[in-house]
C-alpha atoms as a PDB file:
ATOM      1  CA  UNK A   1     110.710  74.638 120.997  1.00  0.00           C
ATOM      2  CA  UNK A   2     113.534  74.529 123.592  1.00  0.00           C
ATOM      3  CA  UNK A   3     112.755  78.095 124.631  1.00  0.00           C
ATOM      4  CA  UNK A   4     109.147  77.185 124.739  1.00  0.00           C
ATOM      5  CA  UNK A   5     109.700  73.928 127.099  1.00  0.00           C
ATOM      6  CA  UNK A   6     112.250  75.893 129.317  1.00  0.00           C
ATOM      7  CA  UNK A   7     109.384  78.393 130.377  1.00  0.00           C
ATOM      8  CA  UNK A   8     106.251  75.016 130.720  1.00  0.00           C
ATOM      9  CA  UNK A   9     108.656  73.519 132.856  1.00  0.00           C
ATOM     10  CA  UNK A  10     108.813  76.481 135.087  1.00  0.00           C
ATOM     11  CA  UNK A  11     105.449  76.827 134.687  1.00  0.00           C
ATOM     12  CA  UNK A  12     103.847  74.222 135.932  1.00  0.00           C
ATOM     13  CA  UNK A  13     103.289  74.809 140.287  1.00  0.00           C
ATOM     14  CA  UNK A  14     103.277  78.625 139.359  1.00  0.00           C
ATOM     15  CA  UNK A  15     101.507  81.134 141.967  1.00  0.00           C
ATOM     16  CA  UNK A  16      97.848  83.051 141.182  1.00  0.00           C
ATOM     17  CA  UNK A  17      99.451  86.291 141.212  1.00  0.00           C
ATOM     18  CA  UNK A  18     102.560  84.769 138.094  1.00  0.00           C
ATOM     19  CA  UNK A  19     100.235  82.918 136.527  1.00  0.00           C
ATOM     20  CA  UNK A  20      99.407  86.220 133.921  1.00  0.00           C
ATOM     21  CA  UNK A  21     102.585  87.304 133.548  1.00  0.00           C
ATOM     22  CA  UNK A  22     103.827  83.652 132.699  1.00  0.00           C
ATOM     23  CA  UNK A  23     101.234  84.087 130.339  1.00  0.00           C
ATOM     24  CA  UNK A  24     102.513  86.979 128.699  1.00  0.00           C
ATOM     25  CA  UNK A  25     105.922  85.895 128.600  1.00  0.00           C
ATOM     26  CA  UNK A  26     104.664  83.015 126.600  1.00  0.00           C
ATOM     27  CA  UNK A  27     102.386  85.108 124.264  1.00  0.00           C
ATOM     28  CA  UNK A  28     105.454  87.313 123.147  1.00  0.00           C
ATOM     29  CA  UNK A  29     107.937  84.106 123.402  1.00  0.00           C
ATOM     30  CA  UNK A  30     105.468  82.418 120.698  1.00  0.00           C
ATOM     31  CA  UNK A  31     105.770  85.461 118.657  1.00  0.00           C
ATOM     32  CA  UNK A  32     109.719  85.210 118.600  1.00  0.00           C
ATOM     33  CA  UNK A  33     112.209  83.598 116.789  1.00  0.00           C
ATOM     34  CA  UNK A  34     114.970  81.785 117.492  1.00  0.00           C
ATOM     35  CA  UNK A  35     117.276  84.169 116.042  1.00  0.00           C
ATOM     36  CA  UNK A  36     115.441  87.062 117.580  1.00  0.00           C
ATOM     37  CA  UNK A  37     116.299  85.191 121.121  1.00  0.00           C
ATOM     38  CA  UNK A  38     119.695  85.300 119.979  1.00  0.00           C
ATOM     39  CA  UNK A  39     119.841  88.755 119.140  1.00  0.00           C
ATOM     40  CA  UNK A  40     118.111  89.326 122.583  1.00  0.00           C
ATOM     41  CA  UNK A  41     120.943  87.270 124.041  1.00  0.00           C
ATOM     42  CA  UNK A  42     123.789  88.925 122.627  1.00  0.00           C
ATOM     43  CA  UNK A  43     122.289  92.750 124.029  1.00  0.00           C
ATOM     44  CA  UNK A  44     123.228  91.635 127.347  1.00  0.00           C
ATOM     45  CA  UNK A  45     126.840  91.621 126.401  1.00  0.00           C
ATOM     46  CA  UNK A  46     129.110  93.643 123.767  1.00  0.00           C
ATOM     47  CA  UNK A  47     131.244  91.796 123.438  1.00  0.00           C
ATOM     48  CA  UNK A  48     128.787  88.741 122.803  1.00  0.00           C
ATOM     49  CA  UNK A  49     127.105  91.396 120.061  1.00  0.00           C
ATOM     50  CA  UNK A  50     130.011  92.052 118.572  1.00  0.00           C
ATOM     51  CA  UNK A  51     130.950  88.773 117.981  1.00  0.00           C
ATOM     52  CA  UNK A  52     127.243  87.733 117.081  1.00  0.00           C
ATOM     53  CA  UNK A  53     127.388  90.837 114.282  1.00  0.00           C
ATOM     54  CA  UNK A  54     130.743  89.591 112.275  1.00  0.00           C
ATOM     55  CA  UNK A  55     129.037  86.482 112.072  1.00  0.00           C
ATOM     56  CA  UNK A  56     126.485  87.827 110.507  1.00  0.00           C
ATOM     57  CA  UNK A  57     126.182  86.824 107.000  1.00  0.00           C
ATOM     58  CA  UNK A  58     127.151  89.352 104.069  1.00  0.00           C
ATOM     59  CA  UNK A  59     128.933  91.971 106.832  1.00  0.00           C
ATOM     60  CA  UNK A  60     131.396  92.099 104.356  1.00  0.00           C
ATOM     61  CA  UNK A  61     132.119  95.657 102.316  1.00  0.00           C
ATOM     62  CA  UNK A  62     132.356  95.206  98.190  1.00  0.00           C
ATOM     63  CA  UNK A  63     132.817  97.850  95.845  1.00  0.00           C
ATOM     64  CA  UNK A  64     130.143  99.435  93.769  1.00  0.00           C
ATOM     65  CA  UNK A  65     131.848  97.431  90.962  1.00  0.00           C
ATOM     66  CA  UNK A  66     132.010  94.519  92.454  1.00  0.00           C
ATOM     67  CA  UNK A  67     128.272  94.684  93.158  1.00  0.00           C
ATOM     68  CA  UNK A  68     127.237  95.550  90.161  1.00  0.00           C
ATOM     69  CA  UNK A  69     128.227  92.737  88.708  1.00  0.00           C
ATOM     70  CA  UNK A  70     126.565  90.278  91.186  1.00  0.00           C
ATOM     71  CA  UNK A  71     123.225  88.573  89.738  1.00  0.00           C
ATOM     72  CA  UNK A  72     120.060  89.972  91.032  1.00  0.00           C
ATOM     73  CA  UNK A  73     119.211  86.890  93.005  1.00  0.00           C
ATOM     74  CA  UNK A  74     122.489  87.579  95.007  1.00  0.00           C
ATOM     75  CA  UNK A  75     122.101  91.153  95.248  1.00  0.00           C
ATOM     76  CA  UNK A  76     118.781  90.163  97.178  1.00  0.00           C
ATOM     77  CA  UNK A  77     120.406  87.852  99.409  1.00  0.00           C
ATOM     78  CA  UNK A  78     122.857  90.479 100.259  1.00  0.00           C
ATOM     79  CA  UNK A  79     120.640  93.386 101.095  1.00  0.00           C
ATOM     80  CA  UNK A  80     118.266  90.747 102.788  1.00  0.00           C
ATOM     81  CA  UNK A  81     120.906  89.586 105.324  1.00  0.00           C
ATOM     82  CA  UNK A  82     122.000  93.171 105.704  1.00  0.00           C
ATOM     83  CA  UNK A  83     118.564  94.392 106.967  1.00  0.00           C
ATOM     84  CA  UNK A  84     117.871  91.053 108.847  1.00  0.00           C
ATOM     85  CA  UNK A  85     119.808  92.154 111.980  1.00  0.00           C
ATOM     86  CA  UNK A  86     117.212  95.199 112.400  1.00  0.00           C
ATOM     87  CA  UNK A  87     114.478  93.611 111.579  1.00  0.00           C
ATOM     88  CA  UNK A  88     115.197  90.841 114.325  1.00  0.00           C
ATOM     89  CA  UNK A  89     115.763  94.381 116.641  1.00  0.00           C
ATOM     90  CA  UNK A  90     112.614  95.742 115.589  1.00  0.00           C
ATOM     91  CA  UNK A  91     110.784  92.892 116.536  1.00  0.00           C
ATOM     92  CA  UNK A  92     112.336  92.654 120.060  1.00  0.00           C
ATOM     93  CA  UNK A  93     111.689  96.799 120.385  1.00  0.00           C
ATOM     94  CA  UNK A  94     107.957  96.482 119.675  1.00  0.00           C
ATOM     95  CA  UNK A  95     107.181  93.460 122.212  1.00  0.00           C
ATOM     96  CA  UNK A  96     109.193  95.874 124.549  1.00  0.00           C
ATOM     97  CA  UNK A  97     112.605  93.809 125.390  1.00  0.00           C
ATOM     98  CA  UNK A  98     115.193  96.099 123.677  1.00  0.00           C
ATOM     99  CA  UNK A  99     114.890  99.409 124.009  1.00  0.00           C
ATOM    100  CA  UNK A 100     117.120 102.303 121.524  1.00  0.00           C
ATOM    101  CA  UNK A 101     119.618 104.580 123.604  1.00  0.00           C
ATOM    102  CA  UNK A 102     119.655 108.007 121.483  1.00  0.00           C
ATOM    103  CA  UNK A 103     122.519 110.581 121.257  1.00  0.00           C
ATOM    104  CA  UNK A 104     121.916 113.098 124.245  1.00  0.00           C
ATOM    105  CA  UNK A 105     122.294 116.837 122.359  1.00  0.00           C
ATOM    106  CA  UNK A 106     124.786 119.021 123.721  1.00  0.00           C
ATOM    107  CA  UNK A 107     125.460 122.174 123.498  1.00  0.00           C
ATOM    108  CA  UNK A 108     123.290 125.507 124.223  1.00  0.00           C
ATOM    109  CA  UNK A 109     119.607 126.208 124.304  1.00  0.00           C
ATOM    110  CA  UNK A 110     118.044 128.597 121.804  1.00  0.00           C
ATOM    111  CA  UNK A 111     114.221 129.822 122.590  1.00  0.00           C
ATOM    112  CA  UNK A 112     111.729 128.535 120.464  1.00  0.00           C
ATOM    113  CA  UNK A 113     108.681 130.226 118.549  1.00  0.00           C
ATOM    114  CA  UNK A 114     105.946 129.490 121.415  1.00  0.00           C
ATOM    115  CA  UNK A 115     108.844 130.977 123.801  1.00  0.00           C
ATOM    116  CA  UNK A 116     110.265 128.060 125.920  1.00  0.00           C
ATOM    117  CA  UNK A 117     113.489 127.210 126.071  1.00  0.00           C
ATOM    118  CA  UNK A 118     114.798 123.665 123.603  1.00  0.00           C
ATOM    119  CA  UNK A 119     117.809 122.172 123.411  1.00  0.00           C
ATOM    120  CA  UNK A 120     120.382 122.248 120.254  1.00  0.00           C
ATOM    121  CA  UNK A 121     119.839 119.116 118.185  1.00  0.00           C
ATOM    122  CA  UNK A 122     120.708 120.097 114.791  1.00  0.00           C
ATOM    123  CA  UNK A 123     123.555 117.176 114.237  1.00  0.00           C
ATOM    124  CA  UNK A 124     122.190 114.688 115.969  1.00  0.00           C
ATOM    125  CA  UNK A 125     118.923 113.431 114.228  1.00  0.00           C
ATOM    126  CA  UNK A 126     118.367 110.826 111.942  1.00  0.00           C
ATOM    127  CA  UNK A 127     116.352 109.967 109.124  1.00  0.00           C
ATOM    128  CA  UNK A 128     113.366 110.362 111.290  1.00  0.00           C
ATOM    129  CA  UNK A 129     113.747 113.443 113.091  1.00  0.00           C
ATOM    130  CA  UNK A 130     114.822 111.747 116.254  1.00  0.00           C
ATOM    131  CA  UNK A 131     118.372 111.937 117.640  1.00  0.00           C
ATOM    132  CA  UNK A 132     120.572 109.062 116.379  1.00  0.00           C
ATOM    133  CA  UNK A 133     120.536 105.667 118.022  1.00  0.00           C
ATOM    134  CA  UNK A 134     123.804 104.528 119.729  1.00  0.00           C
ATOM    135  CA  UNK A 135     122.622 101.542 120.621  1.00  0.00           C
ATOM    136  CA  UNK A 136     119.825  98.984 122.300  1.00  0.00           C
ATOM    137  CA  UNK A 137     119.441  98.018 126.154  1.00  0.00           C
ATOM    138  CA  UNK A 138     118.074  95.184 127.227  1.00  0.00           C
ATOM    139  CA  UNK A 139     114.610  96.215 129.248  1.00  0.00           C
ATOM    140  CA  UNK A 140     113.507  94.433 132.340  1.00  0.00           C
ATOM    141  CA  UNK A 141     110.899  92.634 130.715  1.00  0.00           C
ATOM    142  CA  UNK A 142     113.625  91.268 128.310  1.00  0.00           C
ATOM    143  CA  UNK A 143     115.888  89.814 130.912  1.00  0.00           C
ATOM    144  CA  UNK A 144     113.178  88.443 132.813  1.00  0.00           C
ATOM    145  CA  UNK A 145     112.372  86.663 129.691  1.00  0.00           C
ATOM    146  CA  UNK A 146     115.876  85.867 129.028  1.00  0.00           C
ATOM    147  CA  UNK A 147     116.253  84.840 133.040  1.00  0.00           C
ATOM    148  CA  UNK A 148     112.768  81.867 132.310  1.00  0.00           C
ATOM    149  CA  UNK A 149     114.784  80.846 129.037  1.00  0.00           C
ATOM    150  CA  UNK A 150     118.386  79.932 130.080  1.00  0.00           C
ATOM    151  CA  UNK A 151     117.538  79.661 134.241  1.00  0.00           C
ATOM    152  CA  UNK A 152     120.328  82.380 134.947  1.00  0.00           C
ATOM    153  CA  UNK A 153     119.478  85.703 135.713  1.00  0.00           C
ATOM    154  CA  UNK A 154     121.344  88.290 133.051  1.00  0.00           C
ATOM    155  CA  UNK A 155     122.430  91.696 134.506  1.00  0.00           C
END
């Protein structure tokens, strides 16, 4: 609700031509949570994500053992914190304020079937087929909504 009043307030004597895109940033700000703000936060900084990560809950490494013998209901919580953190990235991804940085292949190019020319990638894909995330950068769009939230402009 904070984040919410933070942008009316600002809101309130804005121009013709901000008045949509005041809009929008409320639209995706309504679809947000606070967490995913934080997360959002925390991108603008590493070493304010890499503080924000260890806190995270369940970070901790155990060994197969040891989780084994865990009851189901905490094995659950467990994997469910684990996965949290992306989730809260996906969300911020698909409303466009985080954006992945993937590995940039190296190395020679090899011609293809169809006869043009495609860079070396075998090493550097994921799951997916796309080269490996290294990690998320804030778009415009985010700090701008970042910038309406906190009243300081994030670089």
């Amino acid at each position: 609700n904070r984040y919410l009043a933070s942008i009316m307030v600002d809101s309130v004597d804005v121009s013709p031509e901000h008045y949509e895109f005041n809009k929008k940033l409320l639209q995706i700000l309504a679809e947000l949570t606070d967490v995913d703000i934080e997360v959002l936060k925390a991108h603008t900084d590493f070493v304010e994500l890499h503080a924000f990560r260890r806190r995270w809950k369940y970070t901790e490494s155990m060994t197969i053992s040891e989780r084994r013998n865990l009851p189901t209901e905490e094995k659950y919580r467990r994997e469910a914190s684990q996965v949290a953190f992306d989730v809260h990235v996906a969300t911020l991804e698909r409303y466009g304020l985080l954006v992945a940085e993937r590995e940039r292949p190296s190395g020679s190019l090899h011609m293809v079937e169809h006869g043009g020319p495609m860079p070396e990638v075998v090493g550097h894909l994921d799951d997916f087929g796309l080269p490996k995330i290294t990690g998320y950068k804030v778009t415009k769009l985010g700090r701008l909504l970042l910038t309406r939230i906190f009243g300081t402009y994030f670089d």
